[in-house]
C-alpha atoms as a PDB file:
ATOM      1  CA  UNK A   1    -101.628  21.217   1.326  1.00  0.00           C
ATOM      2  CA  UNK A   2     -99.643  19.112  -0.981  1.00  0.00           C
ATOM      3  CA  UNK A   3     -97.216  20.222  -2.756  1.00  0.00           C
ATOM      4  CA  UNK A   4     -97.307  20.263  -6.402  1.00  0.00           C
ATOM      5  CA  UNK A   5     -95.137  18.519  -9.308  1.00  0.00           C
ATOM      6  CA  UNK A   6     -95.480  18.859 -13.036  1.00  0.00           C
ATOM      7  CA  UNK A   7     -93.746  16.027 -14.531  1.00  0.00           C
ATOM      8  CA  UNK A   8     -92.542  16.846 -18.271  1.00  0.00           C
ATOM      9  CA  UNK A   9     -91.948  13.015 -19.632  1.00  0.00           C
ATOM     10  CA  UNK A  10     -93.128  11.956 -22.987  1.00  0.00           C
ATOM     11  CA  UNK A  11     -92.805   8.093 -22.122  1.00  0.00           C
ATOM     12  CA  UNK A  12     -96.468   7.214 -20.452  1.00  0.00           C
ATOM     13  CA  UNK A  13     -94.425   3.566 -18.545  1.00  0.00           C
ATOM     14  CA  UNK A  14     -92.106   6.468 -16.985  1.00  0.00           C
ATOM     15  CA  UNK A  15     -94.532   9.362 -16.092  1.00  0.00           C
ATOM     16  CA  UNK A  16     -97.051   6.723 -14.216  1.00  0.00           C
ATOM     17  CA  UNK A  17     -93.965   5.230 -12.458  1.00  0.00           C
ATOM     18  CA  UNK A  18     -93.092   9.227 -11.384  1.00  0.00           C
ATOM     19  CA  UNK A  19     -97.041  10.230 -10.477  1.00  0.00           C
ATOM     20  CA  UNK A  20     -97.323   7.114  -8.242  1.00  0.00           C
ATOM     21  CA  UNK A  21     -93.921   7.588  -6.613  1.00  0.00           C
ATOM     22  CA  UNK A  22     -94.348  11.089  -5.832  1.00  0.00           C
ATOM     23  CA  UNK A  23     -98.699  10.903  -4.704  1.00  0.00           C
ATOM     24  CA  UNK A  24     -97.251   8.203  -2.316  1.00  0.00           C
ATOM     25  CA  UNK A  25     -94.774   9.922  -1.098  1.00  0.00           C
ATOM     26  CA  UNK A  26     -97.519  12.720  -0.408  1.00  0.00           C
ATOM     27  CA  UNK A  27     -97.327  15.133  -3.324  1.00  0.00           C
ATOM     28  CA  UNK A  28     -99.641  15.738  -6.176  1.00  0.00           C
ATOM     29  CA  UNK A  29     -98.045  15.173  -9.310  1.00  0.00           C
ATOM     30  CA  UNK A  30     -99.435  16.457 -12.518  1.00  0.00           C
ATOM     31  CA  UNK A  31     -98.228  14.544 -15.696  1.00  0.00           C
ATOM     32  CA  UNK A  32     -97.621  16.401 -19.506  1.00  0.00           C
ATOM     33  CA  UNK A  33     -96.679  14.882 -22.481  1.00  0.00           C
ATOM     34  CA  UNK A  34     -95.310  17.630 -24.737  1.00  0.00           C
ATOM     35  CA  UNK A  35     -93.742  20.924 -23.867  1.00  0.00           C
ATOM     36  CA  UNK A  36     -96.543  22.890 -25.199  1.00  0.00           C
ATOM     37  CA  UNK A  37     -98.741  20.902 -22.501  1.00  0.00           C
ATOM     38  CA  UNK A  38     -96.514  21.710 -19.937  1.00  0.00           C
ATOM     39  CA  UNK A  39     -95.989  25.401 -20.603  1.00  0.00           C
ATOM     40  CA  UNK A  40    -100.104  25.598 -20.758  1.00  0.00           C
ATOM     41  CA  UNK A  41    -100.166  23.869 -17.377  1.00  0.00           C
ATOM     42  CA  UNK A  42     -97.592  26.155 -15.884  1.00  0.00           C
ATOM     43  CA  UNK A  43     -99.575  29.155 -17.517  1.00  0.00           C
ATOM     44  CA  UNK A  44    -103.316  28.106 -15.554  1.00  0.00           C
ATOM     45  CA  UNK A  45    -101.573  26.836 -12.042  1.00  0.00           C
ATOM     46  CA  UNK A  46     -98.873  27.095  -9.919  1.00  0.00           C
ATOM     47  CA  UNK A  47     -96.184  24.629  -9.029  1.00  0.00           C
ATOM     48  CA  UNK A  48     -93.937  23.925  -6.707  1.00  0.00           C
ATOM     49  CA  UNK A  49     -91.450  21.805  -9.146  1.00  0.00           C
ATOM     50  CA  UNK A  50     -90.854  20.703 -12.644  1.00  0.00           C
ATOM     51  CA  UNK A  51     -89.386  16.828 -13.801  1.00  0.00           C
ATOM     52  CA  UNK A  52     -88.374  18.094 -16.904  1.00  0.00           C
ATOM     53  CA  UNK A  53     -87.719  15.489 -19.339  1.00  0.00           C
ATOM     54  CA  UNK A  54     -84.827  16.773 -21.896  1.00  0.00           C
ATOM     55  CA  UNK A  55     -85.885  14.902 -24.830  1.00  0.00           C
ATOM     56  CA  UNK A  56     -89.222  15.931 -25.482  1.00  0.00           C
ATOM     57  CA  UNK A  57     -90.965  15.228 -29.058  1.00  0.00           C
ATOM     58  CA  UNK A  58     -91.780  19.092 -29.635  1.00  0.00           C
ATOM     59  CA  UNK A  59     -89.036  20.841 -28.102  1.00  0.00           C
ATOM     60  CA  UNK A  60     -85.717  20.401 -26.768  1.00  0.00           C
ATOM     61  CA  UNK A  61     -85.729  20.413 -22.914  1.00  0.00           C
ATOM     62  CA  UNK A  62     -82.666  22.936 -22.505  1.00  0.00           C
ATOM     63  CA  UNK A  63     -84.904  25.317 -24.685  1.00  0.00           C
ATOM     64  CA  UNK A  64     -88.104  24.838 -22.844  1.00  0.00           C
ATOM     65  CA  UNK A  65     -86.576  25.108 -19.386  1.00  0.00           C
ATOM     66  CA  UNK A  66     -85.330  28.850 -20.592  1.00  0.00           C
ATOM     67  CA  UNK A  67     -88.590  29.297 -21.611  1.00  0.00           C
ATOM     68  CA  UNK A  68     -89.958  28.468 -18.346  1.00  0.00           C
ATOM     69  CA  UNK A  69     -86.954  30.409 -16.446  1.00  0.00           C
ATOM     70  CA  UNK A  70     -88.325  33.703 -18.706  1.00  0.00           C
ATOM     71  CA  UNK A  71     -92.007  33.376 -17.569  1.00  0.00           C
ATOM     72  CA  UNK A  72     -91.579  32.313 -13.842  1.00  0.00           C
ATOM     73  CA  UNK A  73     -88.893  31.419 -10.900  1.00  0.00           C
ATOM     74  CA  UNK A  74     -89.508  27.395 -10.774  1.00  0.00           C
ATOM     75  CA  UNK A  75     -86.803  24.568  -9.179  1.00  0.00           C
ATOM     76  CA  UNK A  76     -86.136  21.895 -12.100  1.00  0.00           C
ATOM     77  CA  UNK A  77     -84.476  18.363 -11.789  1.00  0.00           C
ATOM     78  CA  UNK A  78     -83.720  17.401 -15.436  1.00  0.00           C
ATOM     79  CA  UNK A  79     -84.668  14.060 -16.857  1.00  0.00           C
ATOM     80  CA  UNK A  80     -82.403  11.996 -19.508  1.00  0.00           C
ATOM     81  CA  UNK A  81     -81.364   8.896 -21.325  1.00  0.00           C
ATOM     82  CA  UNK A  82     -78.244  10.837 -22.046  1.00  0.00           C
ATOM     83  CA  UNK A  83     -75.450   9.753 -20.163  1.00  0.00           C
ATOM     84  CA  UNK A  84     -72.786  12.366 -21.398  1.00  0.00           C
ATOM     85  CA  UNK A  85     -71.073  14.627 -19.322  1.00  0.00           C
ATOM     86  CA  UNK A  86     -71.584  17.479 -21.664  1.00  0.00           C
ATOM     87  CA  UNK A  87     -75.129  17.288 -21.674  1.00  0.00           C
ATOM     88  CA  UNK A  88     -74.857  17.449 -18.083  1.00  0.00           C
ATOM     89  CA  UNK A  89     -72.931  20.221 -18.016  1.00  0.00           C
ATOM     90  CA  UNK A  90     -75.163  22.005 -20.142  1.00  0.00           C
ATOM     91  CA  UNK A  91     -78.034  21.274 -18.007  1.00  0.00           C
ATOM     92  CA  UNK A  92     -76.535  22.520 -14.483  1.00  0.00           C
ATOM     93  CA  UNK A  93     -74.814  25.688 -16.314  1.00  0.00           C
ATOM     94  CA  UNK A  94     -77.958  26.665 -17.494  1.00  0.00           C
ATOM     95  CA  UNK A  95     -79.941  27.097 -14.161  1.00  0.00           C
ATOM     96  CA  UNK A  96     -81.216  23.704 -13.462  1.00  0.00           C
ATOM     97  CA  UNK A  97     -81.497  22.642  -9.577  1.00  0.00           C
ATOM     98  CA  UNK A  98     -80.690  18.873  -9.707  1.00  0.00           C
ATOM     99  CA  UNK A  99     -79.930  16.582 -13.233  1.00  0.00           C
ATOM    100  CA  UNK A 100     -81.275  12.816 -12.412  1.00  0.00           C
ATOM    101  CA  UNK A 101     -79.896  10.121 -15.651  1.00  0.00           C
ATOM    102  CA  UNK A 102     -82.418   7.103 -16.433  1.00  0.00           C
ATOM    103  CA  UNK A 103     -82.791   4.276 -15.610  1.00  0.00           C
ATOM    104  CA  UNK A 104     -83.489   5.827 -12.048  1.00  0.00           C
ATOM    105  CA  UNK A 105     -85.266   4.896  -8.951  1.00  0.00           C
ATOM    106  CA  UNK A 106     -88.295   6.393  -7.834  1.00  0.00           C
ATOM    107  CA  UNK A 107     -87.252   6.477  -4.284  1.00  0.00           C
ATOM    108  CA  UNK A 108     -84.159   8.646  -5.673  1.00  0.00           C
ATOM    109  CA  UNK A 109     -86.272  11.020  -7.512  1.00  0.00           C
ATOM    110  CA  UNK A 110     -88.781  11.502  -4.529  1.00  0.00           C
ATOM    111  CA  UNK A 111     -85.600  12.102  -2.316  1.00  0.00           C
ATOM    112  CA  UNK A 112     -83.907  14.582  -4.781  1.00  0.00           C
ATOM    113  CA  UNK A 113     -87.179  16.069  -4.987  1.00  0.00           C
ATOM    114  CA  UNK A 114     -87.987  17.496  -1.049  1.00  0.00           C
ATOM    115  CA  UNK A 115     -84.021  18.369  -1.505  1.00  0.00           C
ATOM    116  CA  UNK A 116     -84.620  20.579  -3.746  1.00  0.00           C
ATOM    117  CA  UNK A 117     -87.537  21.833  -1.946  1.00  0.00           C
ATOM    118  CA  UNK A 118     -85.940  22.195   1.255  1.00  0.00           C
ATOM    119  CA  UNK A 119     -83.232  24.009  -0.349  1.00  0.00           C
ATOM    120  CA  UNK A 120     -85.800  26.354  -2.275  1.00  0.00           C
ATOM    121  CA  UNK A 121     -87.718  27.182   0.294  1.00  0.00           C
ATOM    122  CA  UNK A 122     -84.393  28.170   2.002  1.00  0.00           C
ATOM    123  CA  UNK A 123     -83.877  30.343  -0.257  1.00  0.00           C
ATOM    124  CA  UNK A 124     -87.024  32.002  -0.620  1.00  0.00           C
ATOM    125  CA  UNK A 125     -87.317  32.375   3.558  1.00  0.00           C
ATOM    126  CA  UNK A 126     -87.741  36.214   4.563  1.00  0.00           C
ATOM    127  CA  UNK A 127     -85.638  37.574   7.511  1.00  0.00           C
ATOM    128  CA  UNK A 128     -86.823  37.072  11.257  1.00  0.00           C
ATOM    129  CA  UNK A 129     -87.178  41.088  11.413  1.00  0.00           C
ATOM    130  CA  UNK A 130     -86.917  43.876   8.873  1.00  0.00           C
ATOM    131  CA  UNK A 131     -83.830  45.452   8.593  1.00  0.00           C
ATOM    132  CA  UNK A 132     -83.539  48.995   7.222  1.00  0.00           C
ATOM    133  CA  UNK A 133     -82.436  48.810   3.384  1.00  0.00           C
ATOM    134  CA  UNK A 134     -78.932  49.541   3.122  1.00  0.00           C
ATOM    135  CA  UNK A 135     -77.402  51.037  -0.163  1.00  0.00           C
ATOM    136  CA  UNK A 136     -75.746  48.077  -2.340  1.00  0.00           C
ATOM    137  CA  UNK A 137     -71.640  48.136  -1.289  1.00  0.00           C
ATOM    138  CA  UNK A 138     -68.974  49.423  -3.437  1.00  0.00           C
ATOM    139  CA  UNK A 139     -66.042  48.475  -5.315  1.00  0.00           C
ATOM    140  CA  UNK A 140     -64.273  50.935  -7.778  1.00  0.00           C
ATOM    141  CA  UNK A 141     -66.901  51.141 -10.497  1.00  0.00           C
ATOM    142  CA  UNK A 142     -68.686  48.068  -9.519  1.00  0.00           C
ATOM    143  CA  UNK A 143     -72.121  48.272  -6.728  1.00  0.00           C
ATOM    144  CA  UNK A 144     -73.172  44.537  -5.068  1.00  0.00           C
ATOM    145  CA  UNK A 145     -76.479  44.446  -4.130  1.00  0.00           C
ATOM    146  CA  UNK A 146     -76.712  40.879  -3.037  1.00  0.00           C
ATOM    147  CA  UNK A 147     -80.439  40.506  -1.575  1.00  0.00           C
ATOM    148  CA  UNK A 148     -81.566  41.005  -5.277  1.00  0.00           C
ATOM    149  CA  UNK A 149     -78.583  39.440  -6.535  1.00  0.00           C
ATOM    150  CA  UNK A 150     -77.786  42.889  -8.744  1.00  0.00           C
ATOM    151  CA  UNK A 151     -74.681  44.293  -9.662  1.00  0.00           C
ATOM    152  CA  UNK A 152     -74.192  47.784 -11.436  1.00  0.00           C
ATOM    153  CA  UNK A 153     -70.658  48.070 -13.207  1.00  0.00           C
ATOM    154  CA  UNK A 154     -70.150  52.180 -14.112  1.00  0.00           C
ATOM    155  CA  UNK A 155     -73.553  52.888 -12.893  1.00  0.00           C
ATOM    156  CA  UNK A 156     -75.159  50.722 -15.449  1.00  0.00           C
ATOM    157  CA  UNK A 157     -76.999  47.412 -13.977  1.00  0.00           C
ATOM    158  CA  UNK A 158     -75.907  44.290 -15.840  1.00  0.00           C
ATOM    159  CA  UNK A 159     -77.564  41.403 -16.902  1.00  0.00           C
ATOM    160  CA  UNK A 160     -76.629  38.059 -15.152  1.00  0.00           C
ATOM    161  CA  UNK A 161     -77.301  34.721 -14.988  1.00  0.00           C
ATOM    162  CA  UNK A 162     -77.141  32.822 -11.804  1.00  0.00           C
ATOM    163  CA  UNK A 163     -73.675  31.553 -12.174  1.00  0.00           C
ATOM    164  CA  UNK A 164     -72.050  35.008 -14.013  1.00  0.00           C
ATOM    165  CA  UNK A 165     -73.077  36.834 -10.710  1.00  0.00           C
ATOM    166  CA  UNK A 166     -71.533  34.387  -8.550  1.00  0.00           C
ATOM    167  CA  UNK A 167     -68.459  34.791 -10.635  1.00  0.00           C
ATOM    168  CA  UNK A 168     -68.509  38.121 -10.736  1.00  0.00           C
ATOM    169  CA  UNK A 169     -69.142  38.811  -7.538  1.00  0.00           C
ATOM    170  CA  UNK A 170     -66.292  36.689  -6.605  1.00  0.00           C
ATOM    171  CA  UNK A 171     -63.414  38.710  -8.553  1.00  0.00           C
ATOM    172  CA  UNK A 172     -65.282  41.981  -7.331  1.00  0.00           C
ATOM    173  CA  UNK A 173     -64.686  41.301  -3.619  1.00  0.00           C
ATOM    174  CA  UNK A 174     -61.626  40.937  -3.706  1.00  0.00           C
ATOM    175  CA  UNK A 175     -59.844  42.859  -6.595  1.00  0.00           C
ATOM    176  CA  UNK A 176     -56.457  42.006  -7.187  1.00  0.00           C
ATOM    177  CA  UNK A 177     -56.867  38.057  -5.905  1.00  0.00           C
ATOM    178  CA  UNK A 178     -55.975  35.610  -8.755  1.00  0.00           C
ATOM    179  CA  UNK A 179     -58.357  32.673  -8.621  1.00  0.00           C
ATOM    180  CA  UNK A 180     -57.789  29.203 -10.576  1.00  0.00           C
ATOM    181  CA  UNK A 181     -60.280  27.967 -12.518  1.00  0.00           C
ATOM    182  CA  UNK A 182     -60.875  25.054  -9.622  1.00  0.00           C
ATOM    183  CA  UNK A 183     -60.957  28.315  -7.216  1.00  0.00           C
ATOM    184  CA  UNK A 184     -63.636  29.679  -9.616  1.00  0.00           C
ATOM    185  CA  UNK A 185     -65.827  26.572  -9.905  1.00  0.00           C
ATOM    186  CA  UNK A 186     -65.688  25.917  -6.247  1.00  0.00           C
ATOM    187  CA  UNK A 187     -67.494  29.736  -5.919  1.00  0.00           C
ATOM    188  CA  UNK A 188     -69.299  30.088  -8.256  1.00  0.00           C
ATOM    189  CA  UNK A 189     -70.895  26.886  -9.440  1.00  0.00           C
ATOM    190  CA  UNK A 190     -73.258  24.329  -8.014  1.00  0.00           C
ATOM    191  CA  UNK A 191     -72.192  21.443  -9.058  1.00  0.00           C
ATOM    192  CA  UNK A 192     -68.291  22.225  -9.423  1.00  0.00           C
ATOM    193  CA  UNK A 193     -67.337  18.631  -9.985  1.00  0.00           C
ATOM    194  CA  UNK A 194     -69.245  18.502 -13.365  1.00  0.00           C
ATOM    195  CA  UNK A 195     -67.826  22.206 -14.310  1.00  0.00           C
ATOM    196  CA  UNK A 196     -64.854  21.658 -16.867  1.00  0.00           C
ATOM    197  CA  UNK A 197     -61.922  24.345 -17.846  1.00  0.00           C
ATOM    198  CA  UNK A 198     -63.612  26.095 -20.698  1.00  0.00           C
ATOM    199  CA  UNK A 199     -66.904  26.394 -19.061  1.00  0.00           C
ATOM    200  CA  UNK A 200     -65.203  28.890 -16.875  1.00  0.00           C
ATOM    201  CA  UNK A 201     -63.751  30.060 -19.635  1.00  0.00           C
ATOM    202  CA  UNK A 202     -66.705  30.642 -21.693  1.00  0.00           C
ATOM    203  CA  UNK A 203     -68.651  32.652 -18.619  1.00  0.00           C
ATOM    204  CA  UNK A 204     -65.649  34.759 -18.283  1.00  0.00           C
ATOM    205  CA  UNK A 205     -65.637  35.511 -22.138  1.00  0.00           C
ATOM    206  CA  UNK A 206     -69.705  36.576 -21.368  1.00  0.00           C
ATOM    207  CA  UNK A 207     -68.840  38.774 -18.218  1.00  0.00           C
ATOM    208  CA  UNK A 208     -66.257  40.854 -20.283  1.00  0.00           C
ATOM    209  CA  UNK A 209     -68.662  41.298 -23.330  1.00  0.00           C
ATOM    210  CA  UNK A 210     -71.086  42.528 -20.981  1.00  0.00           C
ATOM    211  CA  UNK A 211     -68.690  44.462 -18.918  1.00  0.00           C
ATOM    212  CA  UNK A 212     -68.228  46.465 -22.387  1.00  0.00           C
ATOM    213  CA  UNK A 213     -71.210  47.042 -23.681  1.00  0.00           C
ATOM    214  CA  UNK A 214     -72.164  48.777 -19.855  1.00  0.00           C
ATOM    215  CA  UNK A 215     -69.112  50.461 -20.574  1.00  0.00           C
ATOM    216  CA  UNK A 216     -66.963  50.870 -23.538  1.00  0.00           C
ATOM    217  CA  UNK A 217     -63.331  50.965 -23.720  1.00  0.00           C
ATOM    218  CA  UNK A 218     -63.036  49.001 -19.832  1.00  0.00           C
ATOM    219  CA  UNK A 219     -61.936  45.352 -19.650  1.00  0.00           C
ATOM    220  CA  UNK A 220     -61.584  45.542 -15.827  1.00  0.00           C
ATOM    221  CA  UNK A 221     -61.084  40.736 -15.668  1.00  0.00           C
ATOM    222  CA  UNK A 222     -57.232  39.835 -16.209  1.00  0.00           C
ATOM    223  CA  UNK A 223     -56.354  37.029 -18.003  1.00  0.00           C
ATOM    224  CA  UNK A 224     -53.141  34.855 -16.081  1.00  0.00           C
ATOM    225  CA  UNK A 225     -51.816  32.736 -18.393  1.00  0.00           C
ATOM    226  CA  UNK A 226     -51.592  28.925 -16.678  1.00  0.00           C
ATOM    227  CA  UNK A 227     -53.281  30.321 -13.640  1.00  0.00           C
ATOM    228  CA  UNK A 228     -56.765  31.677 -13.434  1.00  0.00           C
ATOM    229  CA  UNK A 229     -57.889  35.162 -13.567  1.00  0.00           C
ATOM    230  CA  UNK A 230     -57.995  38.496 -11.153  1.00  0.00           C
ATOM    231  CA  UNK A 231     -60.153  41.992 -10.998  1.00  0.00           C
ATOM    232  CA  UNK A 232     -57.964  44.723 -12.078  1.00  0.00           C
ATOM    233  CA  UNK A 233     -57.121  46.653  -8.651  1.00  0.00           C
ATOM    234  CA  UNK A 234     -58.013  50.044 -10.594  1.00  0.00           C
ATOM    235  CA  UNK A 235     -60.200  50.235 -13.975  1.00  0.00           C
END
């Protein structure tokens, strides 16, 4: 059975250059002008991956990718004209699996696409046998529970995005460790080379605002001024 691609691209010249690329490369591509359209199409079927276009003439892309991300687990390769770095940025930080700039070849796009795929379906592959469950490891206050990609800080379970577990999860292994920002990027984003300074930053400025409100009065990430940052050994 093929798999399936909904293609979010408002230009008709580029989304019938995309639907014949992909249906001759074997997959069945299903083409939608407007977000709206797409978030109907994603609501009657399912899909295997979204082209996601990010300038849309309804709604920003960034906004309707969270959208999607908050109904359903989907891979997306973003679409743009744009060819600033920040945009790009903003597109990988968010969640997105792959970010492709126009003009672009279809060859490219059918060859990012079964990457993403393959790497999905990775992912999503159950162990060989069933182990028995075994209770999420602890550090201090913190609990990992990495097949659901959880962590609990005082007992209360947090809230994380993709990249603010990796981060996390980082500095929680091994309390104490100061990391550079590089260090940081290298763990805990995909796509480190597009990562700048004050993106880490900004996601450690999240973590600790989250950290408090699961429990008050604890600040448990260490700033080091002109080197990185470190889990406090005790908290």
């Amino acid at each position: 059975m093929s798999q399936r691609i909904l293609i979010i691209e408002d230009e008709p010249a580029i989304a019938d250059t995309l639907t014949y690329a992909l249906s001759t490369d074997g997959f069945e591509a299903v083409w939608c002008a407007t977000g709206e359209a797409a978030l109907a199409a994603l609501g009657q079927s399912a899909f295997d991956l979204a082209l996601l276009d990010v300038g849309l003439p309804d709604i920003n892309g960034f906004d309707l990718f969270r959208e999607i991300s908050r109904r359903q687990s989907l891979p997306v390769i973003f679409l743009t004209a744009r060819s600033g770095e920040i945009d790009r940025v903003v597109g990988l930080e968010l969640g997105a699996d792959d970010y492709i700039s126009k003009p672009f070849s279809p060859r490219e796009v059918c060859a990012r696409v079964r990457t993403v795929l393959r790497r999905a379906a990775r992912a999503g592959q159950p162990a060989t046998t069933a182990a028995p469950q075994k209770p999420a490891p602890r550090n201090g206050p913190f609990a990992i529970d990495d097949e659901r990609k959880f962590i609990s800080f005082h007992g209360h379970a947090l809230e994380l995005s993709r990249t603010e577990y990796r981060l996390l999860k980082t500095l929680v292994e091994r309390p104490g460790r100061v990391y550079t920002r590089e260090e940081l990027m290298t763990h805990a984003w995909d796509h480190p080379e597009v990562s700048l300074d004050r993106t880490v930053d900004a996601h450690i400025k999240l973590l600790r605002a989250k950290l408090r409100a699961a429990a008050p009065g604890c600040d448990p990430i260490q700033t080091h001024r002109g080197m990185g940052y470190s889990l406090k050994e005790s908290e």
